[in-house]
C-alpha atoms as a PDB file:
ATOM      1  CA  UNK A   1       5.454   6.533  12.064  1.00  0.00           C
ATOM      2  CA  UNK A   2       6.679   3.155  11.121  1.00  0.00           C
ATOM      3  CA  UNK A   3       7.643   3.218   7.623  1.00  0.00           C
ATOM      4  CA  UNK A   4       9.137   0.612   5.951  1.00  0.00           C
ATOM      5  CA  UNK A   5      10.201   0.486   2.405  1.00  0.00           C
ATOM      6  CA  UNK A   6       9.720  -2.308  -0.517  1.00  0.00           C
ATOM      7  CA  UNK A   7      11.568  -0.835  -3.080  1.00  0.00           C
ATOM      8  CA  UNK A   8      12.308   2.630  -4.435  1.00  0.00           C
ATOM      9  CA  UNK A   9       8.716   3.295  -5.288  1.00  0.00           C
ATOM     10  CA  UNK A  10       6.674   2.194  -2.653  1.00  0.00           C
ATOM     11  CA  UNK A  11       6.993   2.187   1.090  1.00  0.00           C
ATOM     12  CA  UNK A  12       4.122   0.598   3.278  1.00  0.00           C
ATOM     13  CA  UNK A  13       3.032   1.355   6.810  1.00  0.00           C
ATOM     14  CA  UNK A  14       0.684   0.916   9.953  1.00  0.00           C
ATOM     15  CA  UNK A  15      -1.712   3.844  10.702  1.00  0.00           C
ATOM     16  CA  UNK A  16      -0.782   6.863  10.085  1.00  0.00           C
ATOM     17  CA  UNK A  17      -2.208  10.168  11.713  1.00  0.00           C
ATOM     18  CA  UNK A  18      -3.010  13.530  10.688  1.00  0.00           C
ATOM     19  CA  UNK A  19      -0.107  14.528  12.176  1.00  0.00           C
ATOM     20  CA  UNK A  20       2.533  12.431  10.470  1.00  0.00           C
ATOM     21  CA  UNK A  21       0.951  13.476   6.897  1.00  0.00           C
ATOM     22  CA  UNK A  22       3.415  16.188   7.277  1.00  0.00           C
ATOM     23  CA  UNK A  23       6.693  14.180   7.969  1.00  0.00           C
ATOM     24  CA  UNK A  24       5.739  11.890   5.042  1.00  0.00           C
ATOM     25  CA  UNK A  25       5.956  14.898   2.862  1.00  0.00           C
ATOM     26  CA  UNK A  26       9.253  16.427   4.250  1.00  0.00           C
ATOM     27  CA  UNK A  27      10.517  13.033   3.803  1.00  0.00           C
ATOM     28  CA  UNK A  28       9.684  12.842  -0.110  1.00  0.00           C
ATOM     29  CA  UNK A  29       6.625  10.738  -0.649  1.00  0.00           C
ATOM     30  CA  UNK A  30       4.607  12.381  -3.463  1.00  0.00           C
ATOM     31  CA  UNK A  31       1.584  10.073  -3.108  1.00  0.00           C
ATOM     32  CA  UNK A  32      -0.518   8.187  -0.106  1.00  0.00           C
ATOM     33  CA  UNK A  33      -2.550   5.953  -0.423  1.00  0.00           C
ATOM     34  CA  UNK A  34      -5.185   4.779   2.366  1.00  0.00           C
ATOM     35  CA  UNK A  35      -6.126   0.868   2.078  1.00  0.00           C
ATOM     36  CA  UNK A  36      -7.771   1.097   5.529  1.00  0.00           C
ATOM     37  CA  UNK A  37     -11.846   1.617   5.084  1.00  0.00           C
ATOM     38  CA  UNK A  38     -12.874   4.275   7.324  1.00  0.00           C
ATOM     39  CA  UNK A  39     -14.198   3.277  10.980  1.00  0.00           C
ATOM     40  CA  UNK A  40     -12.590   0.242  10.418  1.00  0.00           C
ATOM     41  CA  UNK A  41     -11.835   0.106  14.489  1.00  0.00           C
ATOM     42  CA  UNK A  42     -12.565   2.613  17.200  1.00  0.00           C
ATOM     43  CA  UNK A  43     -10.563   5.108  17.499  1.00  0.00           C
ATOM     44  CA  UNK A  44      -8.483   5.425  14.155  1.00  0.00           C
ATOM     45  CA  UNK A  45      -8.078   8.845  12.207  1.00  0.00           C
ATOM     46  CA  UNK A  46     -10.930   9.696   9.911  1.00  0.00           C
ATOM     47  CA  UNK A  47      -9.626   9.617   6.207  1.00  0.00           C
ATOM     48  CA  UNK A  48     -11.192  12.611   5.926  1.00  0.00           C
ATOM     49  CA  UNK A  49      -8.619  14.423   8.454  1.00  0.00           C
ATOM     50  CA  UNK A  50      -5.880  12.427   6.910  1.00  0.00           C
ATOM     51  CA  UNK A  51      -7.252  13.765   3.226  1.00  0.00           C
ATOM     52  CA  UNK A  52      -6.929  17.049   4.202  1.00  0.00           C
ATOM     53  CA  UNK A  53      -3.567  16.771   5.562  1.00  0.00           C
ATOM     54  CA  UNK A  54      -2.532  15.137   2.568  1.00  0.00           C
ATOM     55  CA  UNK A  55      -3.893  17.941   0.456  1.00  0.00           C
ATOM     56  CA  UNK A  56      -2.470  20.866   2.625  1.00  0.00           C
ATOM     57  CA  UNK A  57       0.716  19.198   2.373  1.00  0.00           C
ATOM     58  CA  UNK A  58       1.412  18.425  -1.938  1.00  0.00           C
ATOM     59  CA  UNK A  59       0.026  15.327  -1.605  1.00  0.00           C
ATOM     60  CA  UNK A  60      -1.526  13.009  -3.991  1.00  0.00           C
ATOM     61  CA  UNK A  61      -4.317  11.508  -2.321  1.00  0.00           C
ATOM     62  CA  UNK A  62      -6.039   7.643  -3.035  1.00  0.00           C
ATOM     63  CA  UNK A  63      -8.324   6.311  -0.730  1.00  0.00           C
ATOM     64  CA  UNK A  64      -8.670   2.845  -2.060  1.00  0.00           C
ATOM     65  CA  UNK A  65     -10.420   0.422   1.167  1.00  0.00           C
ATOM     66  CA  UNK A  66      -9.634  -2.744   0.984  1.00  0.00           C
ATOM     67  CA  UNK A  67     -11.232  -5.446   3.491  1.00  0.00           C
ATOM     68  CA  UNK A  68      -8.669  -7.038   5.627  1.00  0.00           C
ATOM     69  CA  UNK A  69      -7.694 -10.417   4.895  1.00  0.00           C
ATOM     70  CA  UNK A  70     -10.453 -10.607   2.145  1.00  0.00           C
ATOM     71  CA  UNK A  71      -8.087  -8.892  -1.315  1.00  0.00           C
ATOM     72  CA  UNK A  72      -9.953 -10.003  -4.407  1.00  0.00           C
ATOM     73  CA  UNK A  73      -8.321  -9.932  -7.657  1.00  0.00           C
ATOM     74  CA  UNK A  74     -10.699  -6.826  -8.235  1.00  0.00           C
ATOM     75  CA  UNK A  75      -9.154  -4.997  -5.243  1.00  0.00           C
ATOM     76  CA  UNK A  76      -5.840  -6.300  -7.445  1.00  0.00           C
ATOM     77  CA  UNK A  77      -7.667  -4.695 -10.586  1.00  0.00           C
ATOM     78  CA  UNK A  78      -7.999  -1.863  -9.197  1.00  0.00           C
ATOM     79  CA  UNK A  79      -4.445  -1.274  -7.076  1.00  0.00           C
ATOM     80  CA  UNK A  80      -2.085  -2.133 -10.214  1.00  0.00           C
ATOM     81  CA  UNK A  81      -3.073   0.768 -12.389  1.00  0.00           C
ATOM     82  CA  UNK A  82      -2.950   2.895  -9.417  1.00  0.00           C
ATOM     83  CA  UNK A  83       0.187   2.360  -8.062  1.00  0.00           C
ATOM     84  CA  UNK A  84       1.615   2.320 -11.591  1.00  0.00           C
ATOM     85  CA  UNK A  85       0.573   5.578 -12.511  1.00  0.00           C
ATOM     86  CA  UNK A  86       0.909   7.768  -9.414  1.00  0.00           C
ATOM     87  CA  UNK A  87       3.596   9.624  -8.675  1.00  0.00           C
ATOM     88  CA  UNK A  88       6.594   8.354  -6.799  1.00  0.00           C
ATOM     89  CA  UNK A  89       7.623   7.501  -4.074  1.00  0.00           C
ATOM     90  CA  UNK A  90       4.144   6.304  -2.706  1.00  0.00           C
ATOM     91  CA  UNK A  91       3.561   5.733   0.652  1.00  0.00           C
ATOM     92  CA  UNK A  92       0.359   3.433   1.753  1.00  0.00           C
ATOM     93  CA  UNK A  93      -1.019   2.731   5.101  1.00  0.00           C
ATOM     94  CA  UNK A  94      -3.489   0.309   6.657  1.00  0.00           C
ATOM     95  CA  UNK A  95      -3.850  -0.838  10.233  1.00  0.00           C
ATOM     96  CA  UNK A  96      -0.586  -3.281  10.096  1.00  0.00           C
ATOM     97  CA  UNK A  97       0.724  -2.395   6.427  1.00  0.00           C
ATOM     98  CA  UNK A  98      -0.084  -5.956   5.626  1.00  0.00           C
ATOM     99  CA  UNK A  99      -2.872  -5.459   3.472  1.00  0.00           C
ATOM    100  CA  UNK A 100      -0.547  -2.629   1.675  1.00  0.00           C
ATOM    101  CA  UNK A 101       2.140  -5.399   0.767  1.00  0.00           C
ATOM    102  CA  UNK A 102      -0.224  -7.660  -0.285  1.00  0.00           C
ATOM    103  CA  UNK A 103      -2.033  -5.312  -2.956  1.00  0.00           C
ATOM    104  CA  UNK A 104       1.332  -4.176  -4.380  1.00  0.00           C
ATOM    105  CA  UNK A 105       2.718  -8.107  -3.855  1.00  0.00           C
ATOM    106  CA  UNK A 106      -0.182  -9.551  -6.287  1.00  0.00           C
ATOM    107  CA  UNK A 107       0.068  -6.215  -8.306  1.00  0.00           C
ATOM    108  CA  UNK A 108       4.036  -6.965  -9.101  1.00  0.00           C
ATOM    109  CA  UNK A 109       3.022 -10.412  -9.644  1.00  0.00           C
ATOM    110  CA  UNK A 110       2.599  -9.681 -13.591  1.00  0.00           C
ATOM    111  CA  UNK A 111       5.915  -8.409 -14.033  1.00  0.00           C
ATOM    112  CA  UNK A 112       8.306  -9.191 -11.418  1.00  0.00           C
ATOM    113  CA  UNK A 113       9.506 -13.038 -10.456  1.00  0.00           C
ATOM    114  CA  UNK A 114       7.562 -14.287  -7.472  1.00  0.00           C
ATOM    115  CA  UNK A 115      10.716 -15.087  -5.401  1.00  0.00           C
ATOM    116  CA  UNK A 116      11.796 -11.567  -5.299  1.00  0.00           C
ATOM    117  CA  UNK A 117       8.756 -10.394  -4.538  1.00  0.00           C
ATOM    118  CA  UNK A 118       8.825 -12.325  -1.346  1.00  0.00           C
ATOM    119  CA  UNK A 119      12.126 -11.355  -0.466  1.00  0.00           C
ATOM    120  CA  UNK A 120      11.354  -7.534  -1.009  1.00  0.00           C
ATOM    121  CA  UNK A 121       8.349  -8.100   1.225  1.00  0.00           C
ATOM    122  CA  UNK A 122      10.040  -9.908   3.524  1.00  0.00           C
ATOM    123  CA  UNK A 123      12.905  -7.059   3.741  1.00  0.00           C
ATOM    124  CA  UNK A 124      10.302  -4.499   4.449  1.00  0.00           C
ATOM    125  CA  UNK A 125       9.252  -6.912   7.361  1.00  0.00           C
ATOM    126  CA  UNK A 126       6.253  -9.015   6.030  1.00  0.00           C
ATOM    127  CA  UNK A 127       6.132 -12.855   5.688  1.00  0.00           C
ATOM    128  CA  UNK A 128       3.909 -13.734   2.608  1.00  0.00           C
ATOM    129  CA  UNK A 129       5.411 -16.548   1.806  1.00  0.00           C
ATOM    130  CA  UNK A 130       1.913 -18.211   1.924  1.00  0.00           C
ATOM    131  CA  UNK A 131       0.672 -16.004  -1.150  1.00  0.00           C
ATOM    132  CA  UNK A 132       3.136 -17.986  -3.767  1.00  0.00           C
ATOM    133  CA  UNK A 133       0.690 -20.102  -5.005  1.00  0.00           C
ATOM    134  CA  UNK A 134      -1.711 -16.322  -5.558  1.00  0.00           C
ATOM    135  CA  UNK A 135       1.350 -14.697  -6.778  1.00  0.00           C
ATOM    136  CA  UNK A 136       2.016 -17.408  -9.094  1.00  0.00           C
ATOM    137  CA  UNK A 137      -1.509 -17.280 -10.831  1.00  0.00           C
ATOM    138  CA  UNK A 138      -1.099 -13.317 -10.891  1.00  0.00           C
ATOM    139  CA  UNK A 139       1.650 -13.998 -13.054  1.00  0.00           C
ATOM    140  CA  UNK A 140       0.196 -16.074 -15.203  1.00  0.00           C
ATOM    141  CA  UNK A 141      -2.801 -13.791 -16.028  1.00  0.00           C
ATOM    142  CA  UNK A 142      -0.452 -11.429 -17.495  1.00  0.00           C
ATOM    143  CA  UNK A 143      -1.883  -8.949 -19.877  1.00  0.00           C
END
């Protein structure tokens, strides 16, 4: 399991299997969080499985599929509540942990200064340098 962390709240990473449900609990993650829609390519885990694991192992579980390279600022909507009220650390997966970054990238938009935000993503191993602009209008459409 590749995890790799954005801050002290949130860690992102590829697919995860049934199997490493269990290691993300031993290693403290309270919450996990699927952004991958089910059957989104042969082969991958049904959430279902992964559900279960999560639940067998004192996990909160949020299955919240998001279509890759397609966020809308309703996917946004939807995320920043989310992630602000479950319980930490969270852990969220996808098929590259891309789409995982993003959500919590245009999420931290409305509080957090674009230019960390980068640099945290960038730390965790993601470029999105090319959402500033998004990131930017985020942040103005503060509550």
């Amino acid at each position: 399991m590749d995890i790799r962390t954005i801050d002290d709240t949130i860690s992102v990473a590829p697919q995860i299997s049934v199997e490493d449900v269990a290691e993300a609990a031993r290693l403290g993650f309270k919450t996990l969080v699927a952004n991958r829609p089910d059957q989104e390519e042969y082969g991958q885990p049904a959430m279902a499985d992964i559900e279960a694991a999560a639940r067998e192992n004192g996990l909160d579980w949020v299955y919240m599929p998001v279509e890759s390279g397609n966020i809308t600022d309703q996917d946004v909507e939807h995320f920043a509540p989310m992630i602000r009220d479950a319980e930490k650390p969270v852990l969220a997966f996808c098929r590259s942990g891309t789409r995982c970054t993003v959500l919590w990238a245009l999420s931290a938009a409305r509080s957090m200064p674009a230019r960390e935000i980068i640099d945290k993503a960038r730390n965790a191993g993601y470029d999105i340098s090319g959402l500033a602009p998004r990131l930017a209008q985020q942040s103005q459409d503060k509550d």
